[in-house]
N, C-alpha and C. Protein backbone atom coordinates (compact mmCIF):
# COMPACT_ATOMS: atom_id res chain seq x y z
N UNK A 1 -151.86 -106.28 -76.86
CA UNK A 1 -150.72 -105.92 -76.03
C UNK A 1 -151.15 -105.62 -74.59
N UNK A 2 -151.98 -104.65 -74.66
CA UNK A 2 -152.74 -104.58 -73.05
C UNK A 2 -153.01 -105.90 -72.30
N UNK A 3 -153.59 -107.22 -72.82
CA UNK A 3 -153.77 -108.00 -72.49
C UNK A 3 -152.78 -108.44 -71.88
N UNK A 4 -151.71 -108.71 -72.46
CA UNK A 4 -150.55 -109.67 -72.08
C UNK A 4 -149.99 -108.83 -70.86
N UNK A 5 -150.24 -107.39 -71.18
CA UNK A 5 -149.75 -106.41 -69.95
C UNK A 5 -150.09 -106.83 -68.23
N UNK A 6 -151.60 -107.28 -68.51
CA UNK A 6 -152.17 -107.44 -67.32
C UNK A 6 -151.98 -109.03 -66.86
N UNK A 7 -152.14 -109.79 -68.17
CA UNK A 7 -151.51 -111.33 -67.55
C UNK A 7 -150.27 -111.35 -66.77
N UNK A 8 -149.41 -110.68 -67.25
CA UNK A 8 -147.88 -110.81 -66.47
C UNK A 8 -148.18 -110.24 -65.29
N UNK A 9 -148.78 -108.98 -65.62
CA UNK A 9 -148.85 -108.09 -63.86
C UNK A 9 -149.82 -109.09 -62.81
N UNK A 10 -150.62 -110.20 -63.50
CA UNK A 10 -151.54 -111.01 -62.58
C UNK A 10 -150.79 -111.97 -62.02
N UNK A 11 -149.46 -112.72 -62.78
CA UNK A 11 -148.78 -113.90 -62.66
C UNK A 11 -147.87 -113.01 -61.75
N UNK A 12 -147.00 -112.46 -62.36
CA UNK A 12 -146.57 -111.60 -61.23
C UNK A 12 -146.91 -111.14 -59.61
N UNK A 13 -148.12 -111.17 -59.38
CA UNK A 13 -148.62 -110.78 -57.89
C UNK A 13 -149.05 -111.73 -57.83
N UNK A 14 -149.36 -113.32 -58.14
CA UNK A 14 -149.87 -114.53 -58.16
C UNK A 14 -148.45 -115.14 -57.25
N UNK A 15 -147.29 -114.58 -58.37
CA UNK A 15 -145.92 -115.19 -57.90
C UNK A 15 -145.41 -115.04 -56.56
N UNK A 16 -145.08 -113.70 -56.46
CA UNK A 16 -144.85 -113.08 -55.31
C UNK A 16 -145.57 -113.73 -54.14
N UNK A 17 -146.72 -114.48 -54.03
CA UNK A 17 -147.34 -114.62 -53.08
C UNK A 17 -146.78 -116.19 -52.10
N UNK A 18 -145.75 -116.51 -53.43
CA UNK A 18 -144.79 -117.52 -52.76
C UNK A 18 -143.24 -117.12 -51.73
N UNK A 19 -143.29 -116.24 -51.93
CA UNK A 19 -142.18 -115.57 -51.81
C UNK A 19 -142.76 -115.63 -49.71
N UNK A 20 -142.24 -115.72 -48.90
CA UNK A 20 -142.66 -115.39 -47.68
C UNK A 20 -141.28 -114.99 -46.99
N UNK A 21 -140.99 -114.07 -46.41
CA UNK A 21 -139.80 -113.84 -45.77
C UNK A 21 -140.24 -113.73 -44.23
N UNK A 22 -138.76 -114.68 -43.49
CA UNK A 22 -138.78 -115.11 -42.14
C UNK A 22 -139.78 -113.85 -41.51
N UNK A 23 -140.64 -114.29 -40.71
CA UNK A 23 -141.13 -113.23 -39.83
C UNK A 23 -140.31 -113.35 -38.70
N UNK A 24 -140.95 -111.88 -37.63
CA UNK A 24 -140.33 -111.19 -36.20
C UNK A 24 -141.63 -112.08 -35.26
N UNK A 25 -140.88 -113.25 -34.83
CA UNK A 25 -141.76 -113.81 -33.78
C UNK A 25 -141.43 -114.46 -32.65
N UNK A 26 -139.87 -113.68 -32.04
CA UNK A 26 -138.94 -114.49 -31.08
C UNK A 26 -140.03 -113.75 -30.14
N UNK A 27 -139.44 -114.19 -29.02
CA UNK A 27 -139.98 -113.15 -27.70
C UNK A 27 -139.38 -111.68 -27.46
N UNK A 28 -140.83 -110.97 -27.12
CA UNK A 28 -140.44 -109.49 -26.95
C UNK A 28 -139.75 -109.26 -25.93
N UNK A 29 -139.76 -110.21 -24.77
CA UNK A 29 -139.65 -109.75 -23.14
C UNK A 29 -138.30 -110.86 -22.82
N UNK A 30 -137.01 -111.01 -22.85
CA UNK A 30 -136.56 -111.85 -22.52
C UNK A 30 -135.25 -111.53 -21.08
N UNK A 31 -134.15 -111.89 -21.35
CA UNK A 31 -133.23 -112.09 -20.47
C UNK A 31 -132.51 -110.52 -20.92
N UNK A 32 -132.58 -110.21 -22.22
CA UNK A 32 -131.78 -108.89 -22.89
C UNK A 32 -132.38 -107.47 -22.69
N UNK A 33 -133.85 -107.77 -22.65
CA UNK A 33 -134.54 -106.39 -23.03
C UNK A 33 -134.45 -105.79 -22.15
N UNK A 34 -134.84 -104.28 -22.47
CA UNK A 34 -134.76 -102.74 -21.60
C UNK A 34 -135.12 -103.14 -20.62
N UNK A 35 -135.58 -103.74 -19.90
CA UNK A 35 -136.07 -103.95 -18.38
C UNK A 35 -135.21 -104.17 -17.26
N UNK A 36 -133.84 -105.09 -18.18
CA UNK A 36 -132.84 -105.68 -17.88
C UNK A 36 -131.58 -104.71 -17.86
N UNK A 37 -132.01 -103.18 -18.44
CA UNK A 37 -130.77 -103.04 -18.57
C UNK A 37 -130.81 -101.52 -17.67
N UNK A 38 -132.52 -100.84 -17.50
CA UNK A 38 -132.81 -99.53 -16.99
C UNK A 38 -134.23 -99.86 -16.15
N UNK A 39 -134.22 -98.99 -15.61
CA UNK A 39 -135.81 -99.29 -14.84
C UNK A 39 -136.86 -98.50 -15.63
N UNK A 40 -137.90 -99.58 -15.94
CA UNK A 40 -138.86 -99.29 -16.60
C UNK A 40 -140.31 -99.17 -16.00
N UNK A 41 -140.79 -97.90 -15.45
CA UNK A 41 -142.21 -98.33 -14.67
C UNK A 41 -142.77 -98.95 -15.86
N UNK A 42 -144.22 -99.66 -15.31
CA UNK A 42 -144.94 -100.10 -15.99
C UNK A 42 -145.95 -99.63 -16.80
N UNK A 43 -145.79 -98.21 -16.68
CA UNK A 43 -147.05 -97.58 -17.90
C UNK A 43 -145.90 -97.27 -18.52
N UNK A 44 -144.81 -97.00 -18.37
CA UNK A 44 -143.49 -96.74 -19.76
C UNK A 44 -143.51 -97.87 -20.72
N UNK A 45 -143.45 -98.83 -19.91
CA UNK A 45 -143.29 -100.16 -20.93
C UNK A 45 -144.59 -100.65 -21.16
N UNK A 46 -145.96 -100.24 -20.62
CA UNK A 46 -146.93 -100.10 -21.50
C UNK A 46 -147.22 -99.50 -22.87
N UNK A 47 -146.63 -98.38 -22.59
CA UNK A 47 -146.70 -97.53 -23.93
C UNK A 47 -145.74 -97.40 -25.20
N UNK A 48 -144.61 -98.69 -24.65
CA UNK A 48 -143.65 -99.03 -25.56
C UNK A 48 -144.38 -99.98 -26.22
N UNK A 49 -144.74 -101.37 -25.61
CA UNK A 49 -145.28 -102.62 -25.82
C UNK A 49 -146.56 -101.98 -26.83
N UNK A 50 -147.49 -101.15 -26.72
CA UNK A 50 -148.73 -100.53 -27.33
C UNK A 50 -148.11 -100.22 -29.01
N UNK A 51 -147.26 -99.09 -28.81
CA UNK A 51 -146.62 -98.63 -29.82
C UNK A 51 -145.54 -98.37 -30.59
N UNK A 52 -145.07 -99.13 -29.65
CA UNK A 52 -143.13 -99.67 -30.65
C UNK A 52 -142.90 -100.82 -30.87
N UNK A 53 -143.03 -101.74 -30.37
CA UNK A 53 -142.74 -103.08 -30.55
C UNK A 53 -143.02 -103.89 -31.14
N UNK A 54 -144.17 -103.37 -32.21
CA UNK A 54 -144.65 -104.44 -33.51
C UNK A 54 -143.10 -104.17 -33.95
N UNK A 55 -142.42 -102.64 -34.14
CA UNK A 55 -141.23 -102.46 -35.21
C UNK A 55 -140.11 -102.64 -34.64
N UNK A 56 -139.84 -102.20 -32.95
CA UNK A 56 -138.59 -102.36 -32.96
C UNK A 56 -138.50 -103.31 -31.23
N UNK A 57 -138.99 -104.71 -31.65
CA UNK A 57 -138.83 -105.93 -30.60
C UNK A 57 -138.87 -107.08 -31.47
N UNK A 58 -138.53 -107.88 -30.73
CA UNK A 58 -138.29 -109.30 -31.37
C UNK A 58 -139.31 -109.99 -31.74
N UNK A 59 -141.14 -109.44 -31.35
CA UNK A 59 -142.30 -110.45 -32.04
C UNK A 59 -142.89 -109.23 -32.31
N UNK A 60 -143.48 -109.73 -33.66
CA UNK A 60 -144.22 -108.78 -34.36
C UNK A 60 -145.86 -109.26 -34.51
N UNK A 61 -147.17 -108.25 -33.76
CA UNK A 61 -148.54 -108.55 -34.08
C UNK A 61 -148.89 -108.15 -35.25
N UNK A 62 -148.56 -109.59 -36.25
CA UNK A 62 -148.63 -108.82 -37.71
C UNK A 62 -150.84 -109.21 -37.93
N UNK A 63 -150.62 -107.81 -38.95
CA UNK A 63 -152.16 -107.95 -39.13
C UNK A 63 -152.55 -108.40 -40.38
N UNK A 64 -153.94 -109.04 -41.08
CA UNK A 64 -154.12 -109.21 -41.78
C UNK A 64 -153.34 -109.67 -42.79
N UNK A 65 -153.28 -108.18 -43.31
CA UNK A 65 -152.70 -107.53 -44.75
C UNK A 65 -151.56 -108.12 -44.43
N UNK A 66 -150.87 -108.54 -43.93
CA UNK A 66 -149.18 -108.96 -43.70
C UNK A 66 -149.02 -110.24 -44.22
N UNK A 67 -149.82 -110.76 -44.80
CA UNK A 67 -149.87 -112.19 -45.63
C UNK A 67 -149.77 -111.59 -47.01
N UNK A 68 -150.18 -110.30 -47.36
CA UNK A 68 -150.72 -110.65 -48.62
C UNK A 68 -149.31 -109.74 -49.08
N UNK A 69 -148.28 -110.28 -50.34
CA UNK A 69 -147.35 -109.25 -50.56
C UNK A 69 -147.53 -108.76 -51.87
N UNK A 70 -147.33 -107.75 -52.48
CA UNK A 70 -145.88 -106.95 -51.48
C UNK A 70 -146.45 -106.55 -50.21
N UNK A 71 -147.52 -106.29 -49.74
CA UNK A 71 -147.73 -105.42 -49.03
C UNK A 71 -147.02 -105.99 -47.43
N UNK A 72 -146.59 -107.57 -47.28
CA UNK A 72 -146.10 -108.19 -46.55
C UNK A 72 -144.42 -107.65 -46.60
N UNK A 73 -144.26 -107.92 -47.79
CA UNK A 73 -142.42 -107.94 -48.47
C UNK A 73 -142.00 -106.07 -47.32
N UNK A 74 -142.99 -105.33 -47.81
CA UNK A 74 -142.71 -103.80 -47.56
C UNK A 74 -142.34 -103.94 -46.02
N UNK A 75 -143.72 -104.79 -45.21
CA UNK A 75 -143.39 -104.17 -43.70
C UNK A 75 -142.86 -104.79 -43.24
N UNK A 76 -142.62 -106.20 -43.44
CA UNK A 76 -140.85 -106.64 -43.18
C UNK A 76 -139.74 -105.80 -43.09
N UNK A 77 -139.32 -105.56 -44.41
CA UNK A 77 -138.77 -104.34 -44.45
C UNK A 77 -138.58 -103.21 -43.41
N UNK A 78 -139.68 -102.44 -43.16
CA UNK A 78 -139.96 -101.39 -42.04
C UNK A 78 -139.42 -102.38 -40.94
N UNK A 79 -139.70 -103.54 -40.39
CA UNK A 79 -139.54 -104.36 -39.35
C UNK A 79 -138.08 -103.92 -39.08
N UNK A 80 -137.30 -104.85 -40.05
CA UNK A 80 -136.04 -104.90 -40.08
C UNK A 80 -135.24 -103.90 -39.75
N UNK A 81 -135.63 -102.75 -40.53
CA UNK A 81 -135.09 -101.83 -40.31
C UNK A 81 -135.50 -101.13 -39.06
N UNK A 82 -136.73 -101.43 -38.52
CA UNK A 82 -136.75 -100.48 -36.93
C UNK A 82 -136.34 -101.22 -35.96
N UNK A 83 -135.87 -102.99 -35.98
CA UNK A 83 -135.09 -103.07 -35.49
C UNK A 83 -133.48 -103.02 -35.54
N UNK A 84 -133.16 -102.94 -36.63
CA UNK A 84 -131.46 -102.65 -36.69
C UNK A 84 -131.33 -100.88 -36.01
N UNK A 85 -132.52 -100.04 -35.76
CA UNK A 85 -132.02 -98.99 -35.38
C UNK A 85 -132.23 -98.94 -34.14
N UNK A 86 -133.25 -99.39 -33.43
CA UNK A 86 -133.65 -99.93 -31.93
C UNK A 86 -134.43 -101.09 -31.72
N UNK A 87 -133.68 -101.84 -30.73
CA UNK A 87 -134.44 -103.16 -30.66
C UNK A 87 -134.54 -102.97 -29.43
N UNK A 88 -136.03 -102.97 -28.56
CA UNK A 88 -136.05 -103.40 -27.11
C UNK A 88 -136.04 -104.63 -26.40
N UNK A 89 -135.72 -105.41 -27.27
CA UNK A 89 -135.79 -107.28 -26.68
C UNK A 89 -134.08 -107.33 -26.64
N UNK A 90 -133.37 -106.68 -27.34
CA UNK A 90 -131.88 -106.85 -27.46
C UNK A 90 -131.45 -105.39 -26.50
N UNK A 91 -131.55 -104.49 -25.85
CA UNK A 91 -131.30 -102.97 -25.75
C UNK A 91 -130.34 -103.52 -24.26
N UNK A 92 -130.28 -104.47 -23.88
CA UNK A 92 -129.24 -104.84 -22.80
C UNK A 92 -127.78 -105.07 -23.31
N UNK A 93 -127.68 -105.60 -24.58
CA UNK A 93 -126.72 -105.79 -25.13
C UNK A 93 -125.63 -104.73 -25.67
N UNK A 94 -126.52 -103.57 -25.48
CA UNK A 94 -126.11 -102.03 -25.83
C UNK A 94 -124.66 -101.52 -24.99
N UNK A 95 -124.14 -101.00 -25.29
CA UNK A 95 -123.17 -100.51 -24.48
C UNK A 95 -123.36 -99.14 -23.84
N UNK A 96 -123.11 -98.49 -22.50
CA UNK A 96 -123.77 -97.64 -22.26
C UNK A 96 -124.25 -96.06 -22.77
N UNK A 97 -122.92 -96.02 -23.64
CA UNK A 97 -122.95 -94.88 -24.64
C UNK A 97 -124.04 -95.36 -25.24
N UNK A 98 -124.08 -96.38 -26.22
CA UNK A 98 -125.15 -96.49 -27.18
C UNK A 98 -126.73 -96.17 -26.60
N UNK A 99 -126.43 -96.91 -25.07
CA UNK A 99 -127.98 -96.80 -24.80
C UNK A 99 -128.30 -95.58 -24.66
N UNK A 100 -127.44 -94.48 -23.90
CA UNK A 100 -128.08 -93.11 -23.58
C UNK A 100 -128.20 -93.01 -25.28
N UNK A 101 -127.52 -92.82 -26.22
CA UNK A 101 -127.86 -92.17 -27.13
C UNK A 101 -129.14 -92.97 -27.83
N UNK A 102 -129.69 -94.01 -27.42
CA UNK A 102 -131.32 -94.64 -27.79
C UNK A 102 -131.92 -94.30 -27.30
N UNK A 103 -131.68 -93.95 -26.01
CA UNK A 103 -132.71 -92.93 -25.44
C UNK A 103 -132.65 -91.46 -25.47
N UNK A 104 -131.55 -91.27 -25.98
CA UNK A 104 -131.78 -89.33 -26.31
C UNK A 104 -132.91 -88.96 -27.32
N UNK A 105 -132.62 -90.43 -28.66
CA UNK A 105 -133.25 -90.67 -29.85
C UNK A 105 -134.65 -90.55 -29.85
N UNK A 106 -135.02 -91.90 -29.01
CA UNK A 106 -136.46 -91.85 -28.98
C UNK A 106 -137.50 -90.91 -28.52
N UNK A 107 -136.75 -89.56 -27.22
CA UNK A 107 -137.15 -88.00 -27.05
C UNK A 107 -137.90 -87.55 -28.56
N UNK A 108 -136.18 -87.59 -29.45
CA UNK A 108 -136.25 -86.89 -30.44
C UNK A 108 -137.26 -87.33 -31.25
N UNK A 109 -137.56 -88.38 -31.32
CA UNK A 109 -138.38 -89.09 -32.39
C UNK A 109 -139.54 -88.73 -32.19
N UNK A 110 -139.98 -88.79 -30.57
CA UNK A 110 -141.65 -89.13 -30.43
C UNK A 110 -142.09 -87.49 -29.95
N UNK A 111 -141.11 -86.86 -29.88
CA UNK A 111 -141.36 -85.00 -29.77
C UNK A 111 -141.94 -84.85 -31.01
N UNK A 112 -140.72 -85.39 -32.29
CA UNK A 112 -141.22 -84.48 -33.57
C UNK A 112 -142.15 -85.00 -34.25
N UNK A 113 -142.92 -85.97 -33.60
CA UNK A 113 -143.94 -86.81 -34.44
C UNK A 113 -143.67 -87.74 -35.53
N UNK A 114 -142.21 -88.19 -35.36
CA UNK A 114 -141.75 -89.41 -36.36
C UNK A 114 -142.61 -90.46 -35.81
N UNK A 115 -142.38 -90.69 -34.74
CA UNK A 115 -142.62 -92.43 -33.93
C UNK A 115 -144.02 -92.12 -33.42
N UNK A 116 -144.33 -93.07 -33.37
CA UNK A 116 -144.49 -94.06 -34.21
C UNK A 116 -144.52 -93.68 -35.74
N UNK A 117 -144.54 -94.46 -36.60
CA UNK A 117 -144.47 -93.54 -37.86
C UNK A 117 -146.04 -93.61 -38.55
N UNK A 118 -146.52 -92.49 -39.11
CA UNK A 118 -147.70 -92.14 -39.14
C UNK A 118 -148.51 -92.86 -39.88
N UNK A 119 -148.19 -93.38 -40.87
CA UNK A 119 -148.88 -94.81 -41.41
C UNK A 119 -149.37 -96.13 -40.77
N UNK A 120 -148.37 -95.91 -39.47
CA UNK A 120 -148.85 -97.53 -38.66
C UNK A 120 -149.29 -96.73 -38.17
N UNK A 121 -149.49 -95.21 -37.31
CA UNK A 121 -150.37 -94.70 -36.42
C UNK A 121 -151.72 -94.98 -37.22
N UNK A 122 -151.62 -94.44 -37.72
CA UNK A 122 -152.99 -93.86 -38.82
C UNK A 122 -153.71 -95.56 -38.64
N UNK A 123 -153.12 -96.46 -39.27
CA UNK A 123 -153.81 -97.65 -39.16
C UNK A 123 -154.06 -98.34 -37.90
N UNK A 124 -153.40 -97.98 -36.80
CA UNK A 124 -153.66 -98.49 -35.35
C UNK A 124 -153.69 -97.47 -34.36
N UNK A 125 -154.65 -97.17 -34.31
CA UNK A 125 -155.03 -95.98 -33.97
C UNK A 125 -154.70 -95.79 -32.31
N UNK A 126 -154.66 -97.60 -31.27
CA UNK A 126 -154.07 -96.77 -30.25
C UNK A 126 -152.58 -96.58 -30.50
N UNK A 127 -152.24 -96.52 -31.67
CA UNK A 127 -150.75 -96.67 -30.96
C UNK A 127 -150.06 -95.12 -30.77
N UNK A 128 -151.35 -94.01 -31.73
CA UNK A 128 -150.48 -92.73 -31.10
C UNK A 128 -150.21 -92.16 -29.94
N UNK A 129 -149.74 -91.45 -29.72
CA UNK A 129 -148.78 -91.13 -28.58
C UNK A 129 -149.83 -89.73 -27.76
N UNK A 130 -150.12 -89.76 -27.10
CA UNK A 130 -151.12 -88.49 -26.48
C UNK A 130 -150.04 -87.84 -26.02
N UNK A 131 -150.07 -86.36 -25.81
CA UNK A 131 -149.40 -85.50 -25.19
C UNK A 131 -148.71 -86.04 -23.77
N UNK A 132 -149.31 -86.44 -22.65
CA UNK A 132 -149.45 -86.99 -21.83
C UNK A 132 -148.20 -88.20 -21.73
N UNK A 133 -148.50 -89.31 -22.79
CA UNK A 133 -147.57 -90.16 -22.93
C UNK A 133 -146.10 -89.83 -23.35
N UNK A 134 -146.26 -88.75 -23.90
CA UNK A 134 -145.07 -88.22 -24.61
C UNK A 134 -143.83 -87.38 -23.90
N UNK A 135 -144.80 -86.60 -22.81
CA UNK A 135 -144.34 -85.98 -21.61
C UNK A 135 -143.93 -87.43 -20.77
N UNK A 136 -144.86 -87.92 -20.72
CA UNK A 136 -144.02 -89.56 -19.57
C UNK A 136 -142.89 -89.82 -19.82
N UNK A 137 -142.81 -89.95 -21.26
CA UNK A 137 -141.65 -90.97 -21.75
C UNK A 137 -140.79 -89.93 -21.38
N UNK A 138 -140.35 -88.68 -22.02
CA UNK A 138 -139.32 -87.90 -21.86
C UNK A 138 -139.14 -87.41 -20.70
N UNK A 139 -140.18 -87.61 -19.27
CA UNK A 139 -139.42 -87.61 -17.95
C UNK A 139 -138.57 -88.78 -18.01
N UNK A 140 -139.20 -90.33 -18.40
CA UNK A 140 -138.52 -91.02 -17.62
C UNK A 140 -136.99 -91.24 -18.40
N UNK A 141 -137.01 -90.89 -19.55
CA UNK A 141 -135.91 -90.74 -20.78
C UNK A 141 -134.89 -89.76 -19.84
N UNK A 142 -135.62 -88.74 -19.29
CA UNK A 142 -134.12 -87.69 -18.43
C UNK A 142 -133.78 -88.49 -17.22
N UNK A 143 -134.22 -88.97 -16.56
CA UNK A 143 -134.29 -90.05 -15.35
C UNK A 143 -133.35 -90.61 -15.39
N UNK A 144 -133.98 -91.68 -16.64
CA UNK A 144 -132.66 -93.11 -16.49
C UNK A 144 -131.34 -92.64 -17.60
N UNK A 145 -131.43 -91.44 -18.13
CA UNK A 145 -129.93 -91.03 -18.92
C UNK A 145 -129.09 -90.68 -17.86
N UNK A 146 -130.10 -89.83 -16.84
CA UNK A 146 -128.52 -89.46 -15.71
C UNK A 146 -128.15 -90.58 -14.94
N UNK A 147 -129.11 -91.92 -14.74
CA UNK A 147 -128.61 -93.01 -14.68
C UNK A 147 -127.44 -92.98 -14.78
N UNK A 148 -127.33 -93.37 -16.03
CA UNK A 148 -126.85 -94.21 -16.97
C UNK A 148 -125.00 -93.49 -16.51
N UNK A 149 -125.06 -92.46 -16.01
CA UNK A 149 -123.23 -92.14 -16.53
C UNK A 149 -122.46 -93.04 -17.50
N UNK A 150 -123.06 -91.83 -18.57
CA UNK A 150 -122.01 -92.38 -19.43
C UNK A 150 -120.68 -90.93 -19.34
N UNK A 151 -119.93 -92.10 -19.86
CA UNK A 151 -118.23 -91.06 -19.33
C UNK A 151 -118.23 -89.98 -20.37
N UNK A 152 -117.30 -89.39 -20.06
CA UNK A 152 -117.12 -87.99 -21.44
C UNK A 152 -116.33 -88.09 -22.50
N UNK A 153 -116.73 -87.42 -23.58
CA UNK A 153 -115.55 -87.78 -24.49
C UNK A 153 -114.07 -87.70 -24.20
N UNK A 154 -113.50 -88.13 -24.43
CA UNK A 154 -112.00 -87.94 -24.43
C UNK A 154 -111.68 -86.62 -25.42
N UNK A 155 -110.73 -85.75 -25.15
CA UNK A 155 -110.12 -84.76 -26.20
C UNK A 155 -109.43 -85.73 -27.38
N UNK A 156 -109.16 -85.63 -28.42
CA UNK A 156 -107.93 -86.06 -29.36
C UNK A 156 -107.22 -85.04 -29.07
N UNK A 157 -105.86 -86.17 -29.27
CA UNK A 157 -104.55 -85.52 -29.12
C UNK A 157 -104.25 -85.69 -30.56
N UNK A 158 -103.76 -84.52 -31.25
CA UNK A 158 -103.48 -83.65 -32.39
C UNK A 158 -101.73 -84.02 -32.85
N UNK A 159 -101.10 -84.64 -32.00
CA UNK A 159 -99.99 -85.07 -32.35
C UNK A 159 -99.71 -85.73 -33.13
């Protein structure tokens, strides 16, 4: 019985290895992205390009291990999902509410030590965030929000 246990679990990860789902390999930098939509010095969007944009831009520097699945299937996954929550190749397309609130976000994120998230830190080691960088971003994050005027909520009317 053990035997047959491990044949299936071998055919099984044998199988899977057909399986390839579309990769993130449009362009990071195009006609849409943040550049286009806020002013970005160039060590800001250094330190985006360093450490956000494998997950949340349109080309992904996949490594190695990203052939071999699941371990491929998983960071797709992560992909997908850090871009459906911020994409900087698309962030022009944003409406201006949305954008201040992507940039209130990413404060929040890279203050509390979410972002990058600590597994891709841990494995790419420049991509953590030094004190320094972190303070950058969240000047230039207060900067371009007062930009940005976005309007105020409206009251509801209760009628």
């Amino acid at each position: 019985m053990k035997k047959i246990i491990i044949i299936i679990l071998i055919l099984v990860l044998v199988g899977i290895q057909f399986i390839r789902p579309e990769r993130n390999l449009g362009e990071a930098s195009g006609n849409q992205d943040i550049t286009h939509a806020v002013m970005v010095p160039e060590n800001v969007l250094s330190v985006f390009q360093r450490s956000c944009y494998d997950c949340h831009s349109n080309h992904t520097e996949y490594p190695w291990y990203a052939n071999i699945n699941p371990v491929g299937l998983w960071l797709n996954g992560h992909i997908e999902e850090g871009k459906d929550e911020l994409n900087f190749s698309e962030f022009a397309t944003y409406d201006v509410k949305r954008m201040d609130h992507k940039l209130e976000e990413i404060v929040e994120e890279i203050e509390e030590g979410n972002m990058p998230l600590p597994p891709y830190a841990f494995i790419h080691g420049s991509a953590r965030l030094s004190e320094e960088e972190v303070s950058l971003i969240t000047q230039w994050v207060k900067t371009e929000r007062q930009k940005l005027d976005v309007p105020a909520e409206q009251p509801v009317s209760l009628r």
